[in-house]
Every structure is written in C-alpha cells, then in structure tokens.
N, C-alpha and C. Protein backbone atom coordinates (compact mmCIF):
# COMPACT_ATOMS: atom_id res chain seq x y z
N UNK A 1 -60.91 37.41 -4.57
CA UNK A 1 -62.02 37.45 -3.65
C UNK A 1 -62.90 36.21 -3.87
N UNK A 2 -63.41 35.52 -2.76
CA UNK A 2 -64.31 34.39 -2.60
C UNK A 2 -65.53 34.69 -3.58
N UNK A 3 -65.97 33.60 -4.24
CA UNK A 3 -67.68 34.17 -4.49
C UNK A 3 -68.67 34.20 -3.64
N UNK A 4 -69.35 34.66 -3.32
CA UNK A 4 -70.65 34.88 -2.55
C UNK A 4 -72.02 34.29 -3.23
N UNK A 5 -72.53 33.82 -2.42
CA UNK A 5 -74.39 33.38 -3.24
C UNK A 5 -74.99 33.82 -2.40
N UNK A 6 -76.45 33.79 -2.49
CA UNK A 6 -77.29 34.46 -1.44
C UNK A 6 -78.69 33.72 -2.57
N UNK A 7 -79.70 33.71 -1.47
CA UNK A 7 -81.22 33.60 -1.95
C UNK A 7 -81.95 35.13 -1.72
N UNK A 8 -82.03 35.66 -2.86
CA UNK A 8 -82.95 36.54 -3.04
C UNK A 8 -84.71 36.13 -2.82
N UNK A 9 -85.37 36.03 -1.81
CA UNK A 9 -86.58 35.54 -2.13
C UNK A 9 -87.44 36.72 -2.97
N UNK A 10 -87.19 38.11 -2.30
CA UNK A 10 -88.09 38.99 -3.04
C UNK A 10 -87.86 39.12 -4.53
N UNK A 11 -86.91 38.88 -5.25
CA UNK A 11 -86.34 38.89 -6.35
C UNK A 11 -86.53 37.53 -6.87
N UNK A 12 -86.64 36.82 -6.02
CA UNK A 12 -86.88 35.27 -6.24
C UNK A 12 -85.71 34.73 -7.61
N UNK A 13 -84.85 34.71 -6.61
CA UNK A 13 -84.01 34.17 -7.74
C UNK A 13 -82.59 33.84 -6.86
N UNK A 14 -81.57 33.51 -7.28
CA UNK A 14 -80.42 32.57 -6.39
C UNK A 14 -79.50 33.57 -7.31
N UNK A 15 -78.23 34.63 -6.03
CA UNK A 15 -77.70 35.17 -7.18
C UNK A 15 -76.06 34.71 -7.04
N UNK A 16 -74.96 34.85 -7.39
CA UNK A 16 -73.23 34.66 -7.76
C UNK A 16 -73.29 35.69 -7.28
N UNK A 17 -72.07 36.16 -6.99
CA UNK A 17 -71.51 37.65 -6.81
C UNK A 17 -69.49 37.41 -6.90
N UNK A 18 -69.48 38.17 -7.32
CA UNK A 18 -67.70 38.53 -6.96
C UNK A 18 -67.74 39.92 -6.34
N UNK A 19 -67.35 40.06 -5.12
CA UNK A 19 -67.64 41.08 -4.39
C UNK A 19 -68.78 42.15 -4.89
N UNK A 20 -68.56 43.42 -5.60
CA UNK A 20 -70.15 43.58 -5.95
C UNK A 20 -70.22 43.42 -7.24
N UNK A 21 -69.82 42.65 -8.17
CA UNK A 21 -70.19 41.85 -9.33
C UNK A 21 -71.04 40.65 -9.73
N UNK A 22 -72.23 41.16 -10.37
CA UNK A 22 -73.63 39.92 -10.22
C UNK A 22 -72.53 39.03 -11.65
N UNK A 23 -72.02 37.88 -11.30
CA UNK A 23 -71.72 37.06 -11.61
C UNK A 23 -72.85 36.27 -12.74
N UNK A 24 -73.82 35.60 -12.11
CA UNK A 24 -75.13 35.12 -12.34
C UNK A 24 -76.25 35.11 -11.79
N UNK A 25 -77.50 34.37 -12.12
CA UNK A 25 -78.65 34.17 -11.40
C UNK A 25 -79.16 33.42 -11.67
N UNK A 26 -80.46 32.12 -10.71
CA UNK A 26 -81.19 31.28 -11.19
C UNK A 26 -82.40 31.73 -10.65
N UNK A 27 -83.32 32.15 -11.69
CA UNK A 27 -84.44 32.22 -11.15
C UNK A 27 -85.21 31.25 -10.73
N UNK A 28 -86.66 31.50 -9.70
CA UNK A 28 -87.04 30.30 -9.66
C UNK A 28 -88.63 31.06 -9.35
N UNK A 29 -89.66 30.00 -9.77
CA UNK A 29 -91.23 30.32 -8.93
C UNK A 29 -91.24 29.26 -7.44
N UNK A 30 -91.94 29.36 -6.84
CA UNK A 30 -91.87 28.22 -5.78
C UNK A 30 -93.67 28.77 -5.35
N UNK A 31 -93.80 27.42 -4.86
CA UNK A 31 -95.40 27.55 -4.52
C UNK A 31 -94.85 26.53 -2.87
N UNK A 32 -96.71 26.09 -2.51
CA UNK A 32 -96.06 25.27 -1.54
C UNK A 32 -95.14 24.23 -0.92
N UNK A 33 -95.33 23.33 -2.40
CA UNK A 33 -94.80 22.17 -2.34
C UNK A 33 -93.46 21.90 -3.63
N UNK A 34 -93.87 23.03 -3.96
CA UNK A 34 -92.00 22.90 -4.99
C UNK A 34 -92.18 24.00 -5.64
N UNK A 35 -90.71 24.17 -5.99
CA UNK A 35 -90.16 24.96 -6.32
C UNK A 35 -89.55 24.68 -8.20
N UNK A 36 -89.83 25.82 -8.75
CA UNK A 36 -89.66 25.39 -10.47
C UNK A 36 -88.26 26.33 -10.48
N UNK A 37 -86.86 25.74 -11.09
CA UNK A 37 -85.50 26.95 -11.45
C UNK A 37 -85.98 27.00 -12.69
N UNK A 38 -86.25 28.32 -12.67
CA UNK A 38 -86.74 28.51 -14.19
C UNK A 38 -86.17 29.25 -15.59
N UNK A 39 -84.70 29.55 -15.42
CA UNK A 39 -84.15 30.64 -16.04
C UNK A 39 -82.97 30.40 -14.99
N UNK A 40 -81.67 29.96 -15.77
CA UNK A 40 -80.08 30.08 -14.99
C UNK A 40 -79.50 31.02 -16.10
N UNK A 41 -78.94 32.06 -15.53
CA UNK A 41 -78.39 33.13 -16.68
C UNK A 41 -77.06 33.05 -15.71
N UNK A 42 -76.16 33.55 -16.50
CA UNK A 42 -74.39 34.09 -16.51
C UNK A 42 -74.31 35.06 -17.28
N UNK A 43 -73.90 36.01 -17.03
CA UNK A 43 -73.52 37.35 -17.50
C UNK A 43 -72.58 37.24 -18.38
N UNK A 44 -72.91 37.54 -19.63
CA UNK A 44 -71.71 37.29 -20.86
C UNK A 44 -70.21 37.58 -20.36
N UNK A 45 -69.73 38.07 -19.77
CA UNK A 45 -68.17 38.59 -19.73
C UNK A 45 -67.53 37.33 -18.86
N UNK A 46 -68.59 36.07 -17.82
CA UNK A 46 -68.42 35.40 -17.06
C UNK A 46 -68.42 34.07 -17.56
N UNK A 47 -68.93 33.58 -18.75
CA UNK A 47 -69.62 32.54 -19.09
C UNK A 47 -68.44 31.60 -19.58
N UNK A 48 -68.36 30.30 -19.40
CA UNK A 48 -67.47 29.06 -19.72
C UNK A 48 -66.34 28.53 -18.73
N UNK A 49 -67.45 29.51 -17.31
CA UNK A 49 -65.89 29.00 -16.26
C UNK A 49 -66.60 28.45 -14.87
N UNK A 50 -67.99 27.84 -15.51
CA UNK A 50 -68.19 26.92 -14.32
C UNK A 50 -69.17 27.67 -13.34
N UNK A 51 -69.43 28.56 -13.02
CA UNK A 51 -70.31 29.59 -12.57
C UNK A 51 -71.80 29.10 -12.24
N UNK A 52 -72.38 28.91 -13.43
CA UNK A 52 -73.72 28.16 -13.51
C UNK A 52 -73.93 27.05 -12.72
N UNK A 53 -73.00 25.81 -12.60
CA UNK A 53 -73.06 25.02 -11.90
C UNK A 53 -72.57 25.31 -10.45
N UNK A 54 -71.86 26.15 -10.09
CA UNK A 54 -71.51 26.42 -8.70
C UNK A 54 -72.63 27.08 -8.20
N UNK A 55 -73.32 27.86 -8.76
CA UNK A 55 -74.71 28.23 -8.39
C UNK A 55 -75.93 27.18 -8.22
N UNK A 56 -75.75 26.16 -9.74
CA UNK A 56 -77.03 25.45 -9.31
C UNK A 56 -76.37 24.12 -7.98
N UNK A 57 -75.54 24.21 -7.31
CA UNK A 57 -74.98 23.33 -6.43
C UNK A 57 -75.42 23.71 -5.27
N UNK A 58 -75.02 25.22 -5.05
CA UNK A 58 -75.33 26.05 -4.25
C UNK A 58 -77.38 26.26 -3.87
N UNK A 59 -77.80 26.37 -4.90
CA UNK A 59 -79.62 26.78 -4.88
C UNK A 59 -79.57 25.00 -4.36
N UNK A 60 -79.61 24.25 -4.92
CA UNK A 60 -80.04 23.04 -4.65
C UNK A 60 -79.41 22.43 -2.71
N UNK A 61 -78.29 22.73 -2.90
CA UNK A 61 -78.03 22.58 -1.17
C UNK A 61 -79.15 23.20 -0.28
N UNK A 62 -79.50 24.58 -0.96
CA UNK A 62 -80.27 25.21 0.11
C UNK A 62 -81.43 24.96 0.16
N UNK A 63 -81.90 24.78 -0.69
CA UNK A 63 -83.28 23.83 -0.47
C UNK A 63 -83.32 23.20 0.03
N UNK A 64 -82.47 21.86 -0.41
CA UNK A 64 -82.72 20.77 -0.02
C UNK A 64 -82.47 21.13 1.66
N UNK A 65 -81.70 21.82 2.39
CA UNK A 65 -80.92 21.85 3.95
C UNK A 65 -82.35 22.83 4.13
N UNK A 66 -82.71 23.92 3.79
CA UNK A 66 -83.94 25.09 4.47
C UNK A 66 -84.95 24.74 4.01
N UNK A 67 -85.64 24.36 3.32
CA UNK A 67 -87.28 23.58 2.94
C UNK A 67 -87.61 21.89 2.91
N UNK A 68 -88.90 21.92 2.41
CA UNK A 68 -88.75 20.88 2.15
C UNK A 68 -89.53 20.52 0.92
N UNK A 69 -89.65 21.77 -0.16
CA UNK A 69 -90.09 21.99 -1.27
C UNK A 69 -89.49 20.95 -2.45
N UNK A 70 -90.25 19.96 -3.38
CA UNK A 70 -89.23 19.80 -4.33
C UNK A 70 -88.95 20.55 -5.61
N UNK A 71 -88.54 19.98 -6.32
CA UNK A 71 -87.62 20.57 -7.23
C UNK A 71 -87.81 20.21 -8.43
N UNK A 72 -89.04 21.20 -9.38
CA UNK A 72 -89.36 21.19 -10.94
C UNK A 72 -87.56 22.18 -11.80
N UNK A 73 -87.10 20.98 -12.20
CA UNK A 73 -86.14 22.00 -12.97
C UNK A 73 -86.82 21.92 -14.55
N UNK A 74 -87.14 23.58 -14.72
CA UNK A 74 -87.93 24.11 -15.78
C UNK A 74 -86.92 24.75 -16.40
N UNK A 75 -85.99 25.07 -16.71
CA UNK A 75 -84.74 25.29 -17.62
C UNK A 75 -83.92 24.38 -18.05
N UNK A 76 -83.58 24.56 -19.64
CA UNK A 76 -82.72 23.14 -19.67
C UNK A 76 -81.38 23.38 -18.93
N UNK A 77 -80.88 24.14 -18.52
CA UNK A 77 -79.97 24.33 -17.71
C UNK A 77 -80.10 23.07 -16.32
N UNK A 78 -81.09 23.76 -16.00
CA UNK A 78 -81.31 22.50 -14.44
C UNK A 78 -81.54 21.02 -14.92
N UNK A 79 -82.51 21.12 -16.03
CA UNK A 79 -82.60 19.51 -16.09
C UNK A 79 -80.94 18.86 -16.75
N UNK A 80 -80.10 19.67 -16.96
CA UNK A 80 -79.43 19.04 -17.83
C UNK A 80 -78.05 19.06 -16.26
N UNK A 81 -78.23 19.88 -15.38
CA UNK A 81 -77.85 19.74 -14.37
C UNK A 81 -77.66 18.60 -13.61
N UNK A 82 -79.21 18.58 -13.06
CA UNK A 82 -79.60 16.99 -12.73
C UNK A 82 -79.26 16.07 -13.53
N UNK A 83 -79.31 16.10 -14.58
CA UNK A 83 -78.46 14.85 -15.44
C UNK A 83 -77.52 14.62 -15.24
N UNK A 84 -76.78 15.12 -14.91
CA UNK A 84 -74.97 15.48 -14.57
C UNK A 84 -74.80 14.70 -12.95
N UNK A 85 -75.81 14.99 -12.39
CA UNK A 85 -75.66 14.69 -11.02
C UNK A 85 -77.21 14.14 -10.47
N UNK A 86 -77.17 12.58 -11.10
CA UNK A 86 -78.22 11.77 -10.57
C UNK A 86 -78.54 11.37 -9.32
N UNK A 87 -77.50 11.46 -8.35
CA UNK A 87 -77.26 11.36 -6.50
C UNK A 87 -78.25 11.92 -6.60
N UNK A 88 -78.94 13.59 -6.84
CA UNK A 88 -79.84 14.40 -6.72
C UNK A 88 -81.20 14.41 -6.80
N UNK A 89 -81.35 13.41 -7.70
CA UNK A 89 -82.53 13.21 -8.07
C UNK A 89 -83.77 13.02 -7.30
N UNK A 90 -83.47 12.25 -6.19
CA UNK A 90 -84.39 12.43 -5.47
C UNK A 90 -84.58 13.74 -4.31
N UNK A 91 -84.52 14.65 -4.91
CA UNK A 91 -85.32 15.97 -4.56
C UNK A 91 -86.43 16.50 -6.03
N UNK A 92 -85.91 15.87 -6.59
CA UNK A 92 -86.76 16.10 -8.21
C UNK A 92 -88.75 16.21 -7.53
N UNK A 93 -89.47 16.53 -8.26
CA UNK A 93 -90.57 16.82 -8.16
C UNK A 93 -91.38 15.68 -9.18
N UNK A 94 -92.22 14.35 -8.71
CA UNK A 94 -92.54 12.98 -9.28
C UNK A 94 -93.65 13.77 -9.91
C-alpha cells in the first residue's frame, strides 16, 4: 500500500500513514509569518527506512505550494534536513 501524508492543522502536525498505520509525525507551531517544525518523530517499529525525510519533503512542498509562511526548522531533524538539501533554503526564515 502507497503511503499517505496529510496536514493535520488541528493537531498541528504533518502525519505518514500506511493505510491506518501512523508511520510518523512533524510537528509544527506556525504564527503569521512562519512556521517553526518542531519535533519530527518515527514510530520505533518504522525507524531507518527513510520515512522522516519523505515526510519532511512532503511538509515542506506544502508550504512552500499552500502558504506563504517561512520556515523556522526548530528540530535538529529539520535543520539537519535543510542541510541535506540547500536548493531549499530559501524558504528558511532570515
């Protein structure tokens, strides 16, 4: 089965799914003008197969395509993300 993502806003958080299996999640705060990922978790039974980053690929497309909020990455997860993938950077929050 495909994975699924979705933006939880009330939950405020970006979740994985394998049909109804929460895969992962990135939380995030967002105010007017940006948005902080503050917490990327993977569910222990899931973890070392790439997950995290298909999610933070996924949260970051959608921003960047549905707002025009930028982007405090407040987990070392995200900043170490963005490191990985400097193209990105300019959605970063100056």
């Amino acid at each position: 089965m495909a994975h699924t993502f979705a933006n939880e806003p009330d939950a405020r958080r970006y979740s994985m799914r394998d049909g109804d299996t929460l895969l992962g999640v990135l939380d995030y705060a967002a105010n007017d003008s940006e948005i902080a990922l503050t917490r990327a978790f993977t569910l222990p039974p899931f973890r070392g197969r790439g997950y995290a980053a298909e999610l933070m690929e996924f949260a970051v497309n959608d921003i960047e395509t549905n707002s025009t909020l930028r982007i405090v990455p407040s987990c070392w997860y995200a900043a170490e993300w963005f490191e990985r993938n400097p193209e990105r950077a300019g959605l970063l929050s100056r």
